[in-house]
N, C-alpha and C. Protein backbone atom coordinates (compact mmCIF):
# COMPACT_ATOMS: atom_id res chain seq x y z
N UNK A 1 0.84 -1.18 0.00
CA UNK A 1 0.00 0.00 0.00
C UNK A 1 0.89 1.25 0.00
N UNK A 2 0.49 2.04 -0.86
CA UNK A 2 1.55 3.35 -0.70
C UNK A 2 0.51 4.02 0.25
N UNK A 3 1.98 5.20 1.22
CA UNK A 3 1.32 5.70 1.86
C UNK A 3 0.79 7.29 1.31
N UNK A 4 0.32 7.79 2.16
CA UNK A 4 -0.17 9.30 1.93
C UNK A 4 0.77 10.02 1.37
N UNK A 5 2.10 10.44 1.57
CA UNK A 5 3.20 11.33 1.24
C UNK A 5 3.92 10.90 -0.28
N UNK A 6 3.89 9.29 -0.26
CA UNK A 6 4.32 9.12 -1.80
C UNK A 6 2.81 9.53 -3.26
N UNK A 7 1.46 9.38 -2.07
CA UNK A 7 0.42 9.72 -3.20
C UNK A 7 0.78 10.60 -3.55
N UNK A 8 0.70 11.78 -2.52
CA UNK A 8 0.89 12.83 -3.02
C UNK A 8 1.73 13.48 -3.84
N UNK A 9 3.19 12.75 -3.91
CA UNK A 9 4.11 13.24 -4.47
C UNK A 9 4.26 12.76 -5.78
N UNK A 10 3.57 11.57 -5.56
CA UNK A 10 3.26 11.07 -7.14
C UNK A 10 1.99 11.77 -7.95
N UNK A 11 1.36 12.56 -7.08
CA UNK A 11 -0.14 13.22 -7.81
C UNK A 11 0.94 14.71 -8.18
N UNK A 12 2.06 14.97 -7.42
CA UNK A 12 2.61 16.66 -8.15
C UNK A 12 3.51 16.27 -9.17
N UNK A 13 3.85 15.17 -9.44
CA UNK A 13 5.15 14.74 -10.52
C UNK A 13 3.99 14.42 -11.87
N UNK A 14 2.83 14.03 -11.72
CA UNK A 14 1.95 13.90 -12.92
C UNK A 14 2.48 14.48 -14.37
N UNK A 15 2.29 14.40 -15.03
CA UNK A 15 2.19 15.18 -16.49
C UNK A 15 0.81 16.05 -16.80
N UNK A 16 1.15 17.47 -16.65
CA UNK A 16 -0.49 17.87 -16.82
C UNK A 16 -0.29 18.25 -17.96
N UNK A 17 -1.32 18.12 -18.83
CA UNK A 17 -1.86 18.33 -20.04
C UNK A 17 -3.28 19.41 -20.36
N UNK A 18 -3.13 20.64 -20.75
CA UNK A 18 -3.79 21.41 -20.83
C UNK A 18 -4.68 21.03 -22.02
N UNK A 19 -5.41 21.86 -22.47
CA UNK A 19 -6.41 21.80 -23.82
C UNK A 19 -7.49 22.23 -23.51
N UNK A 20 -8.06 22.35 -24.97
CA UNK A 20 -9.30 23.25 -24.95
C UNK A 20 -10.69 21.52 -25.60
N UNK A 21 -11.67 21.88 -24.82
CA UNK A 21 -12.76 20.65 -24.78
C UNK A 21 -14.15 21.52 -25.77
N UNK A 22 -14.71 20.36 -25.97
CA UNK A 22 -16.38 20.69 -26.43
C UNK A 22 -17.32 19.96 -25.54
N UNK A 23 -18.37 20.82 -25.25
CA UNK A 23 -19.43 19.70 -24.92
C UNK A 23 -20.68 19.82 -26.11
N UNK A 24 -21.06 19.16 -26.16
CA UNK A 24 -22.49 19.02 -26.70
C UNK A 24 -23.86 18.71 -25.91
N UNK A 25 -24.72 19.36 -26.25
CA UNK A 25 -26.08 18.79 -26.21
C UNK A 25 -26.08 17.77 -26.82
N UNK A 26 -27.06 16.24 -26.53
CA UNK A 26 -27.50 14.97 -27.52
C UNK A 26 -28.85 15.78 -27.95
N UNK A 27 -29.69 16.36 -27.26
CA UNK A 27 -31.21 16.64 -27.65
C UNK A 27 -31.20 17.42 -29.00
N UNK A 28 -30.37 18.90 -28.72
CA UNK A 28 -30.48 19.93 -29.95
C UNK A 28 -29.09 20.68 -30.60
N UNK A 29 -28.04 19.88 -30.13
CA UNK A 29 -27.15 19.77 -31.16
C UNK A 29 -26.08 21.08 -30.43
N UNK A 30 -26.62 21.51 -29.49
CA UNK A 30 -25.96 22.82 -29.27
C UNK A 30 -24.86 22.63 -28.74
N UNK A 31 -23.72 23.24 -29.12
CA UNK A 31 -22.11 23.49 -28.16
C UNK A 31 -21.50 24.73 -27.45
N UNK A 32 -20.72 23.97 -26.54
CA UNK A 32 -19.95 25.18 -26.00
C UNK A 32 -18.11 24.57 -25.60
N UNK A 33 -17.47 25.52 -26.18
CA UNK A 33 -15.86 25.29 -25.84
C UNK A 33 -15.17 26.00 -24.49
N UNK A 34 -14.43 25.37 -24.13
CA UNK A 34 -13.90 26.09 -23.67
C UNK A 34 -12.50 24.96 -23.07
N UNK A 35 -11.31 26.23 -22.06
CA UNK A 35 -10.07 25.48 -21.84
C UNK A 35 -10.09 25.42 -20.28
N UNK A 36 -9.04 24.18 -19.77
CA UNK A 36 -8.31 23.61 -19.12
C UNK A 36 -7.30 23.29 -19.25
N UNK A 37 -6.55 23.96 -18.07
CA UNK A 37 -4.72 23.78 -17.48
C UNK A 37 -4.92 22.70 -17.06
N UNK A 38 -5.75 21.82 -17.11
CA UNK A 38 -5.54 20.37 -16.49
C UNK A 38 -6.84 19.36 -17.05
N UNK A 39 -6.85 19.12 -18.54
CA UNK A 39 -7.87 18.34 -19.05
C UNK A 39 -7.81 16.50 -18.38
N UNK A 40 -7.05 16.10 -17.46
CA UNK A 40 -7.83 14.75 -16.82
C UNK A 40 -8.55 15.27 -15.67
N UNK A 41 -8.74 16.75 -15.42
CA UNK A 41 -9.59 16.74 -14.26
C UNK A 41 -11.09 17.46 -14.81
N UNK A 42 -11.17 18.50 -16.14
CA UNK A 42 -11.99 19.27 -16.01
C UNK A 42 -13.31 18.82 -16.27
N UNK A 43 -13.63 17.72 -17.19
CA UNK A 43 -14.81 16.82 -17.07
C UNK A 43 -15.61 16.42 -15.71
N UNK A 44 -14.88 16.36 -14.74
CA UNK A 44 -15.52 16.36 -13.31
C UNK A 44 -15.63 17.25 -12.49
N UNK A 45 -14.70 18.40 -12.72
CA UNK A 45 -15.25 19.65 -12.33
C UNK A 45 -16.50 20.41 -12.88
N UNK A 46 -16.69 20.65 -14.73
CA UNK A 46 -18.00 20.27 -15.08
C UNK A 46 -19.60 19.94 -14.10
N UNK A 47 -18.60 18.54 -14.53
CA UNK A 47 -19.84 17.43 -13.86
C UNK A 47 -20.53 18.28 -12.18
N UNK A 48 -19.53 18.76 -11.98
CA UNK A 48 -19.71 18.76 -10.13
C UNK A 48 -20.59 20.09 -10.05
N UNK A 49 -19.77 21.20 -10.95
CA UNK A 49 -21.12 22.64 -11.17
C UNK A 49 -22.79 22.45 -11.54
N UNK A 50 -22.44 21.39 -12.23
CA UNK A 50 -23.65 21.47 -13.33
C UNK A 50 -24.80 20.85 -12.16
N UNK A 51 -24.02 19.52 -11.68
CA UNK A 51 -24.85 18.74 -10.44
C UNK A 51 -25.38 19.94 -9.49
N UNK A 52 -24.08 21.24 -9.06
CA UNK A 52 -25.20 21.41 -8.31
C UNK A 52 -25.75 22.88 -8.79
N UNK A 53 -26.23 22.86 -10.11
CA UNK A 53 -26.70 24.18 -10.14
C UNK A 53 -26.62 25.21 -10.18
N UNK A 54 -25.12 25.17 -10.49
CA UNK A 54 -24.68 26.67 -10.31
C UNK A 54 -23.19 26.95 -11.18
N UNK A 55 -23.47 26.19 -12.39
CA UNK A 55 -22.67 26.63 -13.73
C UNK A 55 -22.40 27.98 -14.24
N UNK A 56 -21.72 28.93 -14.37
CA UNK A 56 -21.62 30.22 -15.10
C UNK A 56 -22.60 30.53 -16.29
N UNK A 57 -22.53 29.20 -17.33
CA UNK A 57 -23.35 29.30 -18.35
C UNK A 57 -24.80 28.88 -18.44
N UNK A 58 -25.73 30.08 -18.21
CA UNK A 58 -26.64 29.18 -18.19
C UNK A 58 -27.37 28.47 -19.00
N UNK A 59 -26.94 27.88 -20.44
CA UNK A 59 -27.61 27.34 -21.27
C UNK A 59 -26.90 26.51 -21.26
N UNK A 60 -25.68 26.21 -20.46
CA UNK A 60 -25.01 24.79 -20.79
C UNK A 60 -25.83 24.19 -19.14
N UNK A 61 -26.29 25.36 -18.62
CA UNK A 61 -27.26 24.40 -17.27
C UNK A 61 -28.26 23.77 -17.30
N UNK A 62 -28.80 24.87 -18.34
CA UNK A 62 -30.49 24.68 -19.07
C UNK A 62 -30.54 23.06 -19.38
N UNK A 63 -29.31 22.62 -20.71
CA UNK A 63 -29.17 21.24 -21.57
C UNK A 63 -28.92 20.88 -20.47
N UNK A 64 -28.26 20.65 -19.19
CA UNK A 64 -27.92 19.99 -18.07
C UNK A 64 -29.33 20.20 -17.01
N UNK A 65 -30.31 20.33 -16.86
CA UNK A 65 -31.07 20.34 -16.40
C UNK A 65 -31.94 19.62 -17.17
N UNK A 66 -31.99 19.92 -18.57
CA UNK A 66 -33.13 19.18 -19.24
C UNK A 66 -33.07 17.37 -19.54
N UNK A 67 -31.70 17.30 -19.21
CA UNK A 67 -31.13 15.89 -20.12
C UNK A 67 -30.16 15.46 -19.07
N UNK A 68 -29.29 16.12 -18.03
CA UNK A 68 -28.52 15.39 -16.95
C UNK A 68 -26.85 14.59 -18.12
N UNK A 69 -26.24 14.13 -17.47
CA UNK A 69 -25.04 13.91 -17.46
C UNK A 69 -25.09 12.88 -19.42
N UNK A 70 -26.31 11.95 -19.24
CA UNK A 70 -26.32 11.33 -20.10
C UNK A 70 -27.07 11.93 -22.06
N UNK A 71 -27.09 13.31 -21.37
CA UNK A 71 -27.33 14.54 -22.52
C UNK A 71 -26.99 15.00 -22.91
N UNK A 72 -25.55 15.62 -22.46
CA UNK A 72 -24.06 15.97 -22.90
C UNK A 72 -23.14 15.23 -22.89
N UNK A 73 -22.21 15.40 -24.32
CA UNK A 73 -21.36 14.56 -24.72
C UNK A 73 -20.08 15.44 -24.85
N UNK A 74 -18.90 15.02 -23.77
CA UNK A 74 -17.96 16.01 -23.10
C UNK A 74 -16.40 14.92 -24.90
N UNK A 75 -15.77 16.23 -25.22
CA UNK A 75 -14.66 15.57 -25.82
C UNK A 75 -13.74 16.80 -26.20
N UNK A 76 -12.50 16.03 -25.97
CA UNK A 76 -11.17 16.99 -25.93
C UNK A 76 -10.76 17.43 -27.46
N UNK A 77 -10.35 18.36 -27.71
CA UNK A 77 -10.76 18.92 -29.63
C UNK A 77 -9.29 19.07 -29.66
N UNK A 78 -8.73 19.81 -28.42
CA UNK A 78 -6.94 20.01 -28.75
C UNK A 78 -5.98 20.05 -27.28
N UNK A 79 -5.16 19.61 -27.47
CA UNK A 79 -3.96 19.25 -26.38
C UNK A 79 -2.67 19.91 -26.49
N UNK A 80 -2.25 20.69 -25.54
CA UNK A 80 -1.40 21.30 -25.31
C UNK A 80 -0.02 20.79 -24.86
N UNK A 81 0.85 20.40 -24.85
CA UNK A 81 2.37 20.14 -24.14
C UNK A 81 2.46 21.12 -22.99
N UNK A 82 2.97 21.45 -22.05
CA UNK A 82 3.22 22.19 -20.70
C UNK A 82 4.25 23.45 -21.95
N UNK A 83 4.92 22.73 -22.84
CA UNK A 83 5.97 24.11 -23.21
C UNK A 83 5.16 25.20 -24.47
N UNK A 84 4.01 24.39 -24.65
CA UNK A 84 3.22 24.68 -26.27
C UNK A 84 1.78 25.61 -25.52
N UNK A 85 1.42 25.34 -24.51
CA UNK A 85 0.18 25.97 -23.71
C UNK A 85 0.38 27.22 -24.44
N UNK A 86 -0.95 27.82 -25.26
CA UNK A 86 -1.29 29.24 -25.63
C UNK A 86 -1.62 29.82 -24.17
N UNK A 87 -1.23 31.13 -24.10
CA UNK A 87 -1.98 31.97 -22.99
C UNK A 87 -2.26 33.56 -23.36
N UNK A 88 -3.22 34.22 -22.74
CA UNK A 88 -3.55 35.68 -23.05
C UNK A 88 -4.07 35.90 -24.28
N UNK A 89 -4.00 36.02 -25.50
CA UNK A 89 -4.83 36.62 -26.50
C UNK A 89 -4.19 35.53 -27.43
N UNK A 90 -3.21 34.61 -27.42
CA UNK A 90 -3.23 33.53 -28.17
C UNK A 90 -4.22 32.69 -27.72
N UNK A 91 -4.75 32.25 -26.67
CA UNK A 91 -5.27 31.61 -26.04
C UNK A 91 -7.16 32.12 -26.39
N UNK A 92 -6.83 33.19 -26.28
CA UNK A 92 -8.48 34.07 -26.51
C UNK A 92 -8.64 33.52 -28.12
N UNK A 93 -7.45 33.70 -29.17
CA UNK A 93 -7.92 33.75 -30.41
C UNK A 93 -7.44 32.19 -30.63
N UNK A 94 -6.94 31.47 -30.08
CA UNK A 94 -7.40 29.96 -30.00
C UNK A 94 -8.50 29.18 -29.56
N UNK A 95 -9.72 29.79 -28.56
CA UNK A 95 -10.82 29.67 -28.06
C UNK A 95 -11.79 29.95 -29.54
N UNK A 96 -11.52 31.47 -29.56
CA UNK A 96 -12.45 31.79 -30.77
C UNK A 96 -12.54 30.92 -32.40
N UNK A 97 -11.19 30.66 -32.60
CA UNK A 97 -11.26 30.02 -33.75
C UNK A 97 -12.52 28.74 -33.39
N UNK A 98 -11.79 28.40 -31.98
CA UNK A 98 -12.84 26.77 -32.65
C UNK A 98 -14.45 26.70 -32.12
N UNK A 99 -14.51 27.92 -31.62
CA UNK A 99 -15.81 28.79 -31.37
C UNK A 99 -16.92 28.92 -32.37
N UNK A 100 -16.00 29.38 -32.97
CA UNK A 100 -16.21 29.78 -34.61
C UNK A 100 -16.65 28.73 -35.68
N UNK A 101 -15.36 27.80 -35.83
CA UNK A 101 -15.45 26.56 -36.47
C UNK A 101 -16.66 25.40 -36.06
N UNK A 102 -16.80 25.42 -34.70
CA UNK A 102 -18.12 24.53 -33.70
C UNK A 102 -19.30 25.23 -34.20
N UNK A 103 -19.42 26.61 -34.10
CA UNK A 103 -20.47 27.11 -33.74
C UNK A 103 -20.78 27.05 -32.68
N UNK A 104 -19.81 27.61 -31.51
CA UNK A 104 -19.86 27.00 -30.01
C UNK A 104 -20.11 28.40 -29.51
N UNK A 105 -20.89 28.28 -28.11
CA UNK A 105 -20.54 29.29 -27.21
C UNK A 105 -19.15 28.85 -26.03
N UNK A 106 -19.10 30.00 -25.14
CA UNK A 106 -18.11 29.84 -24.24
C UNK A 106 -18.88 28.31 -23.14
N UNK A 107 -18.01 27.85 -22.76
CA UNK A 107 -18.34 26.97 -21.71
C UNK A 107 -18.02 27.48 -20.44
């Protein structure tokens, strides 16, 4: 059994992997993009707003209210390296492009 101090030290040595995600509506097709400095966690952070009601967006709450977890379809569109991460207005006009390209709102 490992103990507490090697979890941990094995949870800060990780490889984090940034990127920008889509979700979808299944009912009416609708999307929204947006990014994470840490895409193996942000699907459950998601998950955890939406559960309780109190998402920023409210039309990605609305499809999450109307349809629940098995109504949106969560998937990663692009992946970053730690040395390649866009930030500040690369990052804004990397959002927008695939904003654009989706037909997405912000997530």
């Amino acid at each position: 059994m490992i103990d507490r101090k090697e979890a941990i030290a094995a949870y800060r040595k990780r490889e984090v992997v940034s990127g920008i995600y889509a979700l979808q509506c299944r009912a009416t097709g609708q999307r929204w993009v947006g990014y994470s400095p840490d895409m193996s966690t942000v699907q459950n952070r998601l998950w955890f707003t939406l559960r309780l009601g109190n998402h920023p967006s409210k039309d990605l709450q609305a499809a999450w209210n109307g349809s629940g977890a098995d109504g949106l379809l969560f998937e990663t569109i692009e992946r970053f390296e730690a040395d390649e991460a866009p930030a500040g207005a690369a990052l804004q006009a990397c959002l927008a492009r695939w904003r654009g390209k989706l037909n997405a709102l912000p997530a």
